[in-house]
Protein backbone atom coordinates (compact mmCIF):
# COMPACT_ATOMS: atom_id res chain seq x y z
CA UNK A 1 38.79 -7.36 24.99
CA UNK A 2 35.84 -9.46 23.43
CA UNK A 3 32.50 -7.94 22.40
CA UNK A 4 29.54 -9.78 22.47
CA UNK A 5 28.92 -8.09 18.65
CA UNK A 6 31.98 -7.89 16.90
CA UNK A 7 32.82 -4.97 14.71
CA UNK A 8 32.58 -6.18 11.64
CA UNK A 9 28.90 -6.63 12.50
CA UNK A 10 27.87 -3.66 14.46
CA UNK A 11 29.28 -1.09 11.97
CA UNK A 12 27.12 -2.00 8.89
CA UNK A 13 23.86 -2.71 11.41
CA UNK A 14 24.48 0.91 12.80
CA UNK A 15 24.96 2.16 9.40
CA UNK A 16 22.01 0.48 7.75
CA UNK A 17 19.98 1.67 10.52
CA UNK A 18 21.07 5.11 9.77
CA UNK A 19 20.79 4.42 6.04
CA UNK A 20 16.82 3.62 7.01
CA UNK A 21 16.23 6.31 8.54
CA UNK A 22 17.47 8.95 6.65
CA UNK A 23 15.47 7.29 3.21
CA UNK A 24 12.20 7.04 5.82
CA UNK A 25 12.38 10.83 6.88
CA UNK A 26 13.22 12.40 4.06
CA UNK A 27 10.48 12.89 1.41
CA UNK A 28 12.04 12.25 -1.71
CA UNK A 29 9.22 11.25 -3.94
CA UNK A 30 9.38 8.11 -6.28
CA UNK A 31 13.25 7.49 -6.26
CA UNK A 32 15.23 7.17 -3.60
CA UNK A 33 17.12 10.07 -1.32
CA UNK A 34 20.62 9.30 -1.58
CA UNK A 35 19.73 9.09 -5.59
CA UNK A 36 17.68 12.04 -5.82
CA UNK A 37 19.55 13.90 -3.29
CA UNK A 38 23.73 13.83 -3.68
CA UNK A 39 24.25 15.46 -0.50
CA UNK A 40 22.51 12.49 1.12
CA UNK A 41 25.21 10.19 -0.31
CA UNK A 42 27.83 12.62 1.14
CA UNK A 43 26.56 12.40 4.83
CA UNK A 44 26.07 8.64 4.53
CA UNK A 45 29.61 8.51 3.74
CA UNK A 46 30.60 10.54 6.61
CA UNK A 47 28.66 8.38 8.92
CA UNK A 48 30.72 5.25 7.35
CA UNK A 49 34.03 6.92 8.18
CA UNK A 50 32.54 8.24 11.79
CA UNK A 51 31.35 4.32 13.05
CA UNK A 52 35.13 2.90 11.74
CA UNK A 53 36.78 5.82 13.16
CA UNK A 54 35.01 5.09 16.53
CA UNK A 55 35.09 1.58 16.17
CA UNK A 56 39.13 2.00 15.68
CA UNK A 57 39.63 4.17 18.81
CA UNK A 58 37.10 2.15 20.74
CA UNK A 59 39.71 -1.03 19.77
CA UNK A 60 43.09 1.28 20.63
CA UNK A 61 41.63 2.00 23.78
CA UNK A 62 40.81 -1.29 25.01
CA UNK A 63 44.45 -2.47 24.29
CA UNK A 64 45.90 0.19 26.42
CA UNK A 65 43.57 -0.70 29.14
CA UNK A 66 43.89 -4.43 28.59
CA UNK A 67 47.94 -3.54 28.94
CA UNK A 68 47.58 -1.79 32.13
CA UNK A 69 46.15 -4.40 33.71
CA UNK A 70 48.09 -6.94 35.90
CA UNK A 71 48.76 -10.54 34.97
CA UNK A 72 46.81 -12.37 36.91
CA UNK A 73 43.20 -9.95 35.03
CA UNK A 74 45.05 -10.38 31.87
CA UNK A 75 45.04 -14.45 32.78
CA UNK A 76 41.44 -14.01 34.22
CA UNK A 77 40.08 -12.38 30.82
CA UNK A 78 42.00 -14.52 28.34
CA UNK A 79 40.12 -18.10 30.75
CA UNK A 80 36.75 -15.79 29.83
CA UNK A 81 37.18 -15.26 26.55
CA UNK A 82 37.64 -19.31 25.79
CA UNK A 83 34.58 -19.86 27.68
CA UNK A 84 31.67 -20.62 25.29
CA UNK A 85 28.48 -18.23 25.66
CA UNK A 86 26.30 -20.25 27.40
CA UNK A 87 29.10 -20.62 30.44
CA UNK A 88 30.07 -17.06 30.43
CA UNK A 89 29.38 -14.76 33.23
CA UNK A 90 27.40 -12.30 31.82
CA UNK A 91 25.07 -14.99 30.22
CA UNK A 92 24.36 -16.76 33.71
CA UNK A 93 23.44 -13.64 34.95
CA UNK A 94 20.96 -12.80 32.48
CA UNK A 95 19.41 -15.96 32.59
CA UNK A 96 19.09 -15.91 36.42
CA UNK A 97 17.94 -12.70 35.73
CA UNK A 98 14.96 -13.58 32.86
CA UNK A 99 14.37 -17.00 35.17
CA UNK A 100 15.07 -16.63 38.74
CA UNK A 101 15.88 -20.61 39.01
CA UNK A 102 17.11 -22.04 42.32
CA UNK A 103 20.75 -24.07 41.51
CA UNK A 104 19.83 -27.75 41.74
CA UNK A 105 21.64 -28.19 44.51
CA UNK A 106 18.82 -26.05 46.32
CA UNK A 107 15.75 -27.65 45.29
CA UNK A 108 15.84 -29.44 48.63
CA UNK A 109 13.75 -26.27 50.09
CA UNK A 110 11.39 -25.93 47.36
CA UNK A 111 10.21 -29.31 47.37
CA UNK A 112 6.28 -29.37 48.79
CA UNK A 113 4.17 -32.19 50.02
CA UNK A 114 2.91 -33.78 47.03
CA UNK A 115 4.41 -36.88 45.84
CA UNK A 116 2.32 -38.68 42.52
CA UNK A 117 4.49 -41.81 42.14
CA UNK A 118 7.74 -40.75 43.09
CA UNK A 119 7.02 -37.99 41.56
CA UNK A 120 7.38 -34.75 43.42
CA UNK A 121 6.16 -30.87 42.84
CA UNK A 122 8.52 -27.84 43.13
CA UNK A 123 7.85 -24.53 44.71
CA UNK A 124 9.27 -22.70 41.83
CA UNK A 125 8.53 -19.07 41.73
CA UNK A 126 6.79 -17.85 37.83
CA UNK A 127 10.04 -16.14 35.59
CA UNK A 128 10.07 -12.98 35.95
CA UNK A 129 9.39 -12.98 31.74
CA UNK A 130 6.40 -14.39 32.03
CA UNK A 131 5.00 -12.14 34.89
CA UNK A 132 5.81 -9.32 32.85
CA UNK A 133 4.31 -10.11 29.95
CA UNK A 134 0.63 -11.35 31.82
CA UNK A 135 0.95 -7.70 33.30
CA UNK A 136 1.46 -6.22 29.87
CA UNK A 137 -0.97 -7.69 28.98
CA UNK A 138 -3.33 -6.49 31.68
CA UNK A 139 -2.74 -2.89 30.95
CA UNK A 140 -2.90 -3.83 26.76
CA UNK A 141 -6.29 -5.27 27.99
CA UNK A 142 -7.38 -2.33 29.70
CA UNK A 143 -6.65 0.53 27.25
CA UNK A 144 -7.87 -1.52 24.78
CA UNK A 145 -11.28 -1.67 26.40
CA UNK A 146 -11.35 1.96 27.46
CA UNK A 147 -10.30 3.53 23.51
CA UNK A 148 -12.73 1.08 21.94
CA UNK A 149 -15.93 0.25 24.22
CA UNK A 150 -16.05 3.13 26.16
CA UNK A 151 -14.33 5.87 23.73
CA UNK A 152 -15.59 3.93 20.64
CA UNK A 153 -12.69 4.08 18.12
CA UNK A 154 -13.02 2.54 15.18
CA UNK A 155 -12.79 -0.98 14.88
CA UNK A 156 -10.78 -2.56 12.02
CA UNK A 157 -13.90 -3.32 10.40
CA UNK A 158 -14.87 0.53 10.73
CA UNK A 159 -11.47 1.31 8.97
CA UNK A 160 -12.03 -0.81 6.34
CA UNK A 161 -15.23 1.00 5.32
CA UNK A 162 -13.76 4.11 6.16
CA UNK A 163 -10.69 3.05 3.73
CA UNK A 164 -12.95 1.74 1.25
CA UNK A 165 -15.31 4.60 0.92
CA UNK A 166 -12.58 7.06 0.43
CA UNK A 167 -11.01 5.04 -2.11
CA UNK A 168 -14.14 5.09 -3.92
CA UNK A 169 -14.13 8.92 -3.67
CA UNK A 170 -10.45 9.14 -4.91
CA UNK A 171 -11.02 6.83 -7.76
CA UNK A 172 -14.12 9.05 -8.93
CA UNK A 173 -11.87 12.20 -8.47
CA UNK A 174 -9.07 10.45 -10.55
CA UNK A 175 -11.73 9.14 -13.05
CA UNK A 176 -12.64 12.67 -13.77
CA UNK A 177 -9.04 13.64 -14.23
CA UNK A 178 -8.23 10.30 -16.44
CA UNK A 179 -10.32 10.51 -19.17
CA UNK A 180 -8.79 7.65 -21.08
CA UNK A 181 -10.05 5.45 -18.04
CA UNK A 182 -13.89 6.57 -18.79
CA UNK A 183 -16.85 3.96 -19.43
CA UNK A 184 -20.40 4.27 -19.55
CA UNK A 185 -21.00 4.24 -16.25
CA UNK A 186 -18.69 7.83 -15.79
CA UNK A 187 -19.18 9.64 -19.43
CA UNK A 188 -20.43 12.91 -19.33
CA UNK A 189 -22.02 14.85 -22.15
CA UNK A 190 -19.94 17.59 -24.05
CA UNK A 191 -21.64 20.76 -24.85
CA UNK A 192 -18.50 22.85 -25.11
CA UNK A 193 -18.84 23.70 -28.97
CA UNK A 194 -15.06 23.14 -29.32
CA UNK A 195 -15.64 19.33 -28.18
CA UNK A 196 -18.64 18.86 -30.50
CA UNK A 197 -16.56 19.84 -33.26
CA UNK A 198 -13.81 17.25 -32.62
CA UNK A 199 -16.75 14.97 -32.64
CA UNK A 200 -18.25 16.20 -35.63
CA UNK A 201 -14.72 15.35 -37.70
CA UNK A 202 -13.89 12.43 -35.77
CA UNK A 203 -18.13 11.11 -36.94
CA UNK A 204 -17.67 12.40 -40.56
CA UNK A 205 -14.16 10.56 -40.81
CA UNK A 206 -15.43 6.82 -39.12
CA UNK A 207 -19.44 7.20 -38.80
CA UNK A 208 -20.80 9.08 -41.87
CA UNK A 209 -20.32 5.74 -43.98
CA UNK A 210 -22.92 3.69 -42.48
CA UNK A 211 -24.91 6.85 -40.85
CA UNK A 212 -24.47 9.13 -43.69
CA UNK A 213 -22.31 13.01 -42.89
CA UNK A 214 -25.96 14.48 -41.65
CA UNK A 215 -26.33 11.53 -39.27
CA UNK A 216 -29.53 10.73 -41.19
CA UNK A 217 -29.06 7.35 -41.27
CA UNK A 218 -28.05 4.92 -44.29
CA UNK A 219 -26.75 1.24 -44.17
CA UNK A 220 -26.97 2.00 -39.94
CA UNK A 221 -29.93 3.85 -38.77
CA UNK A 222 -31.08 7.60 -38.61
CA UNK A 223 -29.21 9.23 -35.38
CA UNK A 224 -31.48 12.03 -34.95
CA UNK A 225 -34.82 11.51 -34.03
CA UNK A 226 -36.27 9.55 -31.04
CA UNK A 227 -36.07 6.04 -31.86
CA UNK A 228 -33.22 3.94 -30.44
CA UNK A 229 -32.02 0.71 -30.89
CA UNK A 230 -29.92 0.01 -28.18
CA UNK A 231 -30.85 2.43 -26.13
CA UNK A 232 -30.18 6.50 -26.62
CA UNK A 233 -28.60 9.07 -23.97
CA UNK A 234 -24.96 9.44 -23.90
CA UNK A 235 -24.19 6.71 -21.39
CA UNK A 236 -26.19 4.21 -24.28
CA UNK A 237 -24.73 6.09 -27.05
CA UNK A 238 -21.01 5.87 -25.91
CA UNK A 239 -21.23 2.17 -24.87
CA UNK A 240 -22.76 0.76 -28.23
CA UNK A 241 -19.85 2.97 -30.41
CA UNK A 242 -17.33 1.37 -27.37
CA UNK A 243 -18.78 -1.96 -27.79
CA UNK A 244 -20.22 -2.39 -31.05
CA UNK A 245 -24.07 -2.65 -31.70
CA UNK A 246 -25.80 -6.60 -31.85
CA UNK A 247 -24.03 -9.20 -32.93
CA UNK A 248 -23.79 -9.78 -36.74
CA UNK A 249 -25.70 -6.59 -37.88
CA UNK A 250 -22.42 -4.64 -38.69
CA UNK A 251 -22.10 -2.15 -36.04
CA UNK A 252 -18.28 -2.55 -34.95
CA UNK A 253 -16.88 -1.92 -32.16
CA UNK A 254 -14.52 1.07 -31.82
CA UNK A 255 -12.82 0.29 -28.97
CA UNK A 256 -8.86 0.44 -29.30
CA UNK A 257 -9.65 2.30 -32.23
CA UNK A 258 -11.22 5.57 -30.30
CA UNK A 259 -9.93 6.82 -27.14
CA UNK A 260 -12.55 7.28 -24.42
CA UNK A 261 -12.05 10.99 -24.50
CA UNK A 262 -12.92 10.58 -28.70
CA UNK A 263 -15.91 8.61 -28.05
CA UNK A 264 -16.87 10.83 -25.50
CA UNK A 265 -17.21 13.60 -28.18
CA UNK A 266 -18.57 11.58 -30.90
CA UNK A 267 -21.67 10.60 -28.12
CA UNK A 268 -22.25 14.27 -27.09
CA UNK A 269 -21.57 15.58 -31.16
CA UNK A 270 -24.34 12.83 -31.76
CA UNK A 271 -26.80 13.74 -29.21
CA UNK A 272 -26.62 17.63 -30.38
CA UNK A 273 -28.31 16.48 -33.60
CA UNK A 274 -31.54 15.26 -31.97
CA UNK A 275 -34.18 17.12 -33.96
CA UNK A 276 -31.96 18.26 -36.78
CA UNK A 277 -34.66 17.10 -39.61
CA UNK A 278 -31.80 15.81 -41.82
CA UNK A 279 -33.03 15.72 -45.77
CA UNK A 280 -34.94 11.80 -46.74
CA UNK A 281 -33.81 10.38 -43.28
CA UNK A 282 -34.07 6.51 -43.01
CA UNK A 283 -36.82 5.17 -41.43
CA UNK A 284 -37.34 5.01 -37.78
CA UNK A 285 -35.64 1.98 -36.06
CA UNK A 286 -36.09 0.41 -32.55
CA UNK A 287 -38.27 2.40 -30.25
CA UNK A 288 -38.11 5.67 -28.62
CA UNK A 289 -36.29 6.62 -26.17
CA UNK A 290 -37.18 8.88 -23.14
CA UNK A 291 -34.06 9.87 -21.10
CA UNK A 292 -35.14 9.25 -17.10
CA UNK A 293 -35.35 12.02 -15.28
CA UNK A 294 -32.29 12.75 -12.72
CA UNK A 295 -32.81 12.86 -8.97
C-alpha cells in the first residue's frame, strides 16, 4: 500500500536521528562516540538491521492484507494511489482540518451585507492555525512577563555580563596555568630560589654582555640600584626585556627568543639584585623608581 514517506527515506531519517542522539548523550570528549567507543558502532549497526528488518515485515504484511482484500478495495486503492497529493483524501482532510473553509459552492450563506463595488465580504470563520498560534502566543506572553518582570530572571543582557564576567575569571585562572600566554599585565615575581637560578643562567648566557655577569651595568645600564630607565618593578622589567628598551639605543627585544616563563625568571633573578653593591658599577641612569604601594 503507499506511504506518504517511503522507505528508502524513513530508514536513514530514523537512523540518523538515532545516530544524533546517541553522539549527543554520550560524553565522549573531543572525538566522536562511535570512534572513541567501538561498541557504539556495534549498536548503530544493530539499529540499521532492526529499521530494514521492520521496514521488510512492515512491507510483507501489507501485501497479505492488500491480498485479502476484495476487488472492488483493491480497485478503490490502486484509483488512490494515482491520485496526486494535493487530491488525495487524507490531504483534503488535513487541510479542512488546518483551514476550516466552506466548499465554494457554500459561500452563498456566508456572504454579509457589504457590497464595495461589486465587491462583497465573506463570513469566513479565522483557521483554526492561526487561532492557535495568537493563543500561544497569549500564554508565551504571559509567562514571559511573570519569569522576567515579576520573578526578575535575567535578561539576555544580564547573561551577557554574567557570561562575560566569568569568562574573564576563567581566562585569569587559565592565564595562571599557561604561563607561555603571560604579559606584563599578569607576571608575577619569582622568589622560589630554584626559579632565580634559572634566571641567573638564562641573564649570564643573553644579559651579562651589555649588563656585565654582576648586573652592574656596562654598554646597558647598572641593574641594581634605584634608578630606572623605563621604568623598574617586575611588570616594567619583564616588558622592556619582552619588548626591547627605546628605539635605536640597542636594547633588543627578546621576544620569540625567551619564553614568557624565561623572562619571567630573568625579571624576578633581576629584581633580587637590588642593593647588591656590585664592584665600579656604571653610573646611575634614568630616575628612581619607587614601586606603588598595593591596595
Amino acid at each position: 500500500m503507499k506511504k506518504i514517506i517511503p522507505a528508502y527515506v524513513r530508514v536513514p531519517v530514523i537512523f540518523f536521528l538515532i545516530f544524533g542522539a546517541i553522539e549527543y548523550f554520550i560524553d565522549s570528549g573531543d572525538r566522536a562516540a562511535f570512534i572513541k567507543y567501538p561498541m557504539v558502532d556495534v549498536i548503530l549497526l544493530v539499529v540499521l538491521l532492526l529499521l530494514i528488518a521492520i521496514e521488510m515485515v512492515i512491507k510483507a504484511a501489507d501485501n497479505i492484507v492488500y491480498q485479502l482484500l476484495p476487488e472492488e478495495e483493491k480497485a478503490r486503492l490502486a484509483a488512490e494511489e494515482q491520485l496526486p497529493l494535493k487530491e488525495s483524501a487524507w490531504f483534503k482532510n488535513l487541510m479542512n482540518k488546518l483551514t476550516r473553509t466552506v466548499p465554494i459552492e457554500n459561500e452563498a450563506s456566508l456572504l454579509m451585507n457589504h457590497d464595495y463595488d461589486g465587491i462583497k465580504e465573506l463570513d469566513n470563520n479565522l483557521p483554526p492555525w492561526w487561532v492557535y498560534s495568537f493563543y500561544a502566543c497569549i500564554v508565551f506572553a504571559a509567562i514571559y512577563l511573570v519569569r522576567y518582570e515579576m520573578l526578575g530572571a535575567d535578561n539576555q543582557e544580564m547573561e551577557l555580563k554574567k557570561e562575560l564576567a566569568q569568562a574573564k575569571i576563567e581566562v585569569a585562572e587559565y592565564m595562571k596555568n599557561a604561563p607561555d600566554l603571560m604579559d606584563e599585565k599578569t607576571v608575577t615575581q619569582l622568589t622560589d630560589p630554584a626559579d632565580l637560578a634559572i634566571g641567573k643562567t638564562t641573564f649570564e648566557t643573553n644579559c651579562a654582555a651589555c649588563h656585565r655577569a654582576d648586573a652592574g651595568g656596562q654598554i646597558g645600564p647598572n641593574l641594581t640600584d634605584d634608578n630606572w630607565i623605563l621604568g623598574g618593578g617586575i611588570k616594567n622589567i619583564f616588558h622592556t626585556i619582552t619588548n626591547g628598551g627605546r628605539d635605536g639605543k640597542g636594547m633588543i627585544s627578546w621576544k620569540g627568543t625567551l619564553k614568557p616563563k624565561e623572562i619571567q625568571k630573568v625579571a624576578s633573578y633581576i629584581m633580587s639584585l637590588k642593593g647588591s653593591n656590585p664592584k665600579d658599577p656604571k653610573a646611575p641612569d634614568g630616575e628612581i623608581w619607587v614601586e606603588e604601594a598595593t591596595k
